[in-house]
C-alpha atoms as a PDB file:
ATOM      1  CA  UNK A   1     102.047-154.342  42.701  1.00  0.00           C
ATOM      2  CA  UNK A   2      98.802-152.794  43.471  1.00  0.00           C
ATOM      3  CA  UNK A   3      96.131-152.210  40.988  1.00  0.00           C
ATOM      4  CA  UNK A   4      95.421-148.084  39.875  1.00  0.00           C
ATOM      5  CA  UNK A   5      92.675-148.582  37.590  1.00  0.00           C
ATOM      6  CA  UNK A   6      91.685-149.227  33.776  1.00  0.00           C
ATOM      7  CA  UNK A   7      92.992-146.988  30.700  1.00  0.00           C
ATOM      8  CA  UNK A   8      89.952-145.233  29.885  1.00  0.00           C
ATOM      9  CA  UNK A   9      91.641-143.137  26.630  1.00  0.00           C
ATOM     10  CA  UNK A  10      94.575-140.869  25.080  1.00  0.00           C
ATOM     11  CA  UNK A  11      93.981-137.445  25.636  1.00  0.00           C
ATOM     12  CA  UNK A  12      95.078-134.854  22.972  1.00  0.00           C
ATOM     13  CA  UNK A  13      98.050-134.091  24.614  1.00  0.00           C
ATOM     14  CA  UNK A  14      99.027-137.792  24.495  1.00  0.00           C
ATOM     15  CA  UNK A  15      98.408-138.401  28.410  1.00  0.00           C
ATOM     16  CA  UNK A  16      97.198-141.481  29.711  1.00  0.00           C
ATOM     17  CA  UNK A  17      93.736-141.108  31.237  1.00  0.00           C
ATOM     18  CA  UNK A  18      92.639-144.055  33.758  1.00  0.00           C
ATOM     19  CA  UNK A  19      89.612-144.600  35.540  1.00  0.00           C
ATOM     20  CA  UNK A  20      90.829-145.091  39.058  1.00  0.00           C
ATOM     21  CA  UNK A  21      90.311-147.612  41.278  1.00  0.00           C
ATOM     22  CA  UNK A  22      92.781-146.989  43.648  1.00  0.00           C
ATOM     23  CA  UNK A  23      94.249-143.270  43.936  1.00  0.00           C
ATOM     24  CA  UNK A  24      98.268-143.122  43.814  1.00  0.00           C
ATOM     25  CA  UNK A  25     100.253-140.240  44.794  1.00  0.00           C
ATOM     26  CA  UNK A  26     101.375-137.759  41.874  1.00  0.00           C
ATOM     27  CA  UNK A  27     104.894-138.489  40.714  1.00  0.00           C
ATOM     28  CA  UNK A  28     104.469-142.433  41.587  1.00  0.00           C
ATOM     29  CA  UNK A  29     105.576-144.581  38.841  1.00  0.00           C
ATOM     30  CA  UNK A  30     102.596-146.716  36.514  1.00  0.00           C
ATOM     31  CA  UNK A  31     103.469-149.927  35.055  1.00  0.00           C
ATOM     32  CA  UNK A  32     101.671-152.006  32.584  1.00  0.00           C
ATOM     33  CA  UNK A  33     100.299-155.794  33.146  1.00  0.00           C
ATOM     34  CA  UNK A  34     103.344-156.822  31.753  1.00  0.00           C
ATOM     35  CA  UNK A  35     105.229-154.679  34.600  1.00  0.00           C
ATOM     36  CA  UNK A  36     106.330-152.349  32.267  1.00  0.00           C
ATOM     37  CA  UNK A  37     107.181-149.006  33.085  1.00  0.00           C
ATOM     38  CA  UNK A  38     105.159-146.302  30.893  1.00  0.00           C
ATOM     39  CA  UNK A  39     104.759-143.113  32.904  1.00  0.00           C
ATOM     40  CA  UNK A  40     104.021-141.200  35.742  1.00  0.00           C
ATOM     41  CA  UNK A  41     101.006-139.478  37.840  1.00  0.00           C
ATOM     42  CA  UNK A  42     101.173-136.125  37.075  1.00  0.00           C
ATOM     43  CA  UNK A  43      96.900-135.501  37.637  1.00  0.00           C
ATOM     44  CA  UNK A  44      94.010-136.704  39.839  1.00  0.00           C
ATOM     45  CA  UNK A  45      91.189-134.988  38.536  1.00  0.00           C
ATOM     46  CA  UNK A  46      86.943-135.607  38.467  1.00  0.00           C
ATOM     47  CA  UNK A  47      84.889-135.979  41.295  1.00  0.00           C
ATOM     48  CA  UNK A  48      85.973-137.844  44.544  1.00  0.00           C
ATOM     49  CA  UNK A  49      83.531-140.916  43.826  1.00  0.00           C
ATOM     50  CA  UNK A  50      84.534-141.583  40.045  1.00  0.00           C
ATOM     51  CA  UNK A  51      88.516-139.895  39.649  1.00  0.00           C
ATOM     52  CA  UNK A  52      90.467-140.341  36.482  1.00  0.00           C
ATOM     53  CA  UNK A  53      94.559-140.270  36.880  1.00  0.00           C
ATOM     54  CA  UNK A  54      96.476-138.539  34.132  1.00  0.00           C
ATOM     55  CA  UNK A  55      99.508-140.151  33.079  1.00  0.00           C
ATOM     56  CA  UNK A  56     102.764-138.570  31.051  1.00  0.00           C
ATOM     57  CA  UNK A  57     103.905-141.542  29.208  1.00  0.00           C
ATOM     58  CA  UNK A  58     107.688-142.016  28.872  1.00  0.00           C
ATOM     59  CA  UNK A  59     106.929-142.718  24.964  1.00  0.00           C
ATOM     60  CA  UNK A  60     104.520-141.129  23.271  1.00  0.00           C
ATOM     61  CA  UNK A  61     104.407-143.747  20.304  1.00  0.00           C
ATOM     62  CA  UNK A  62     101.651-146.702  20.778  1.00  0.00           C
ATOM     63  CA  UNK A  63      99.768-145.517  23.475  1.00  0.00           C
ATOM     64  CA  UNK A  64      96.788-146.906  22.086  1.00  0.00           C
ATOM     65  CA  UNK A  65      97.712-150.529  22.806  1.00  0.00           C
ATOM     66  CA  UNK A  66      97.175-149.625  26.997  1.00  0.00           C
ATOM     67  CA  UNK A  67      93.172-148.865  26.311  1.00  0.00           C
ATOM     68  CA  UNK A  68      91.017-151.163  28.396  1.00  0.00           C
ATOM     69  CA  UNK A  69      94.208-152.922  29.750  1.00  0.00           C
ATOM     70  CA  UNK A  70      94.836-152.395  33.718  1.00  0.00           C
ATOM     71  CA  UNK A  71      97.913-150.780  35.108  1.00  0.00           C
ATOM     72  CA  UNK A  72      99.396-150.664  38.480  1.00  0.00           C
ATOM     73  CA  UNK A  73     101.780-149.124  40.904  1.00  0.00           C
ATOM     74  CA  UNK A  74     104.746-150.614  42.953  1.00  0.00           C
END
């Protein structure tokens, strides 16, 4: 699995927002440490030197627990 970045914060709308380290391509799956799945790209946004990925989560409950924690793609 290869590393995306770091959960920076919810947003309102209860997407996932991660500071990148690595840029996916929209629609790719993100799993958890723990290899679990919990949403996809739908968003690369910021500038080119510091992007943040938006995530839909699959479930909108608990999203909280992913802040700070790293998540990755397959």
């Amino acid at each position: 699995m290869k590393l995306v970045g770091v959960v920076s914060h919810i947003s309102k709308s209860k997407k996932i927002i991660i500071k990148a380290e690595n840029i996916p391509n929209l629609n790719s799956e993100v799993f958890s440490e723990e290899k679990e799945p919990i949403g996809m790209v739908i968003d690369i946004m910021g500038p080119v030197n510091n992007p943040f990925i938006s995530v839909k989560p699959y479930k909108k409950e608990n999203l909280e627990r992913f802040i700070n924690k790293k998540v990755y793609i397959k």
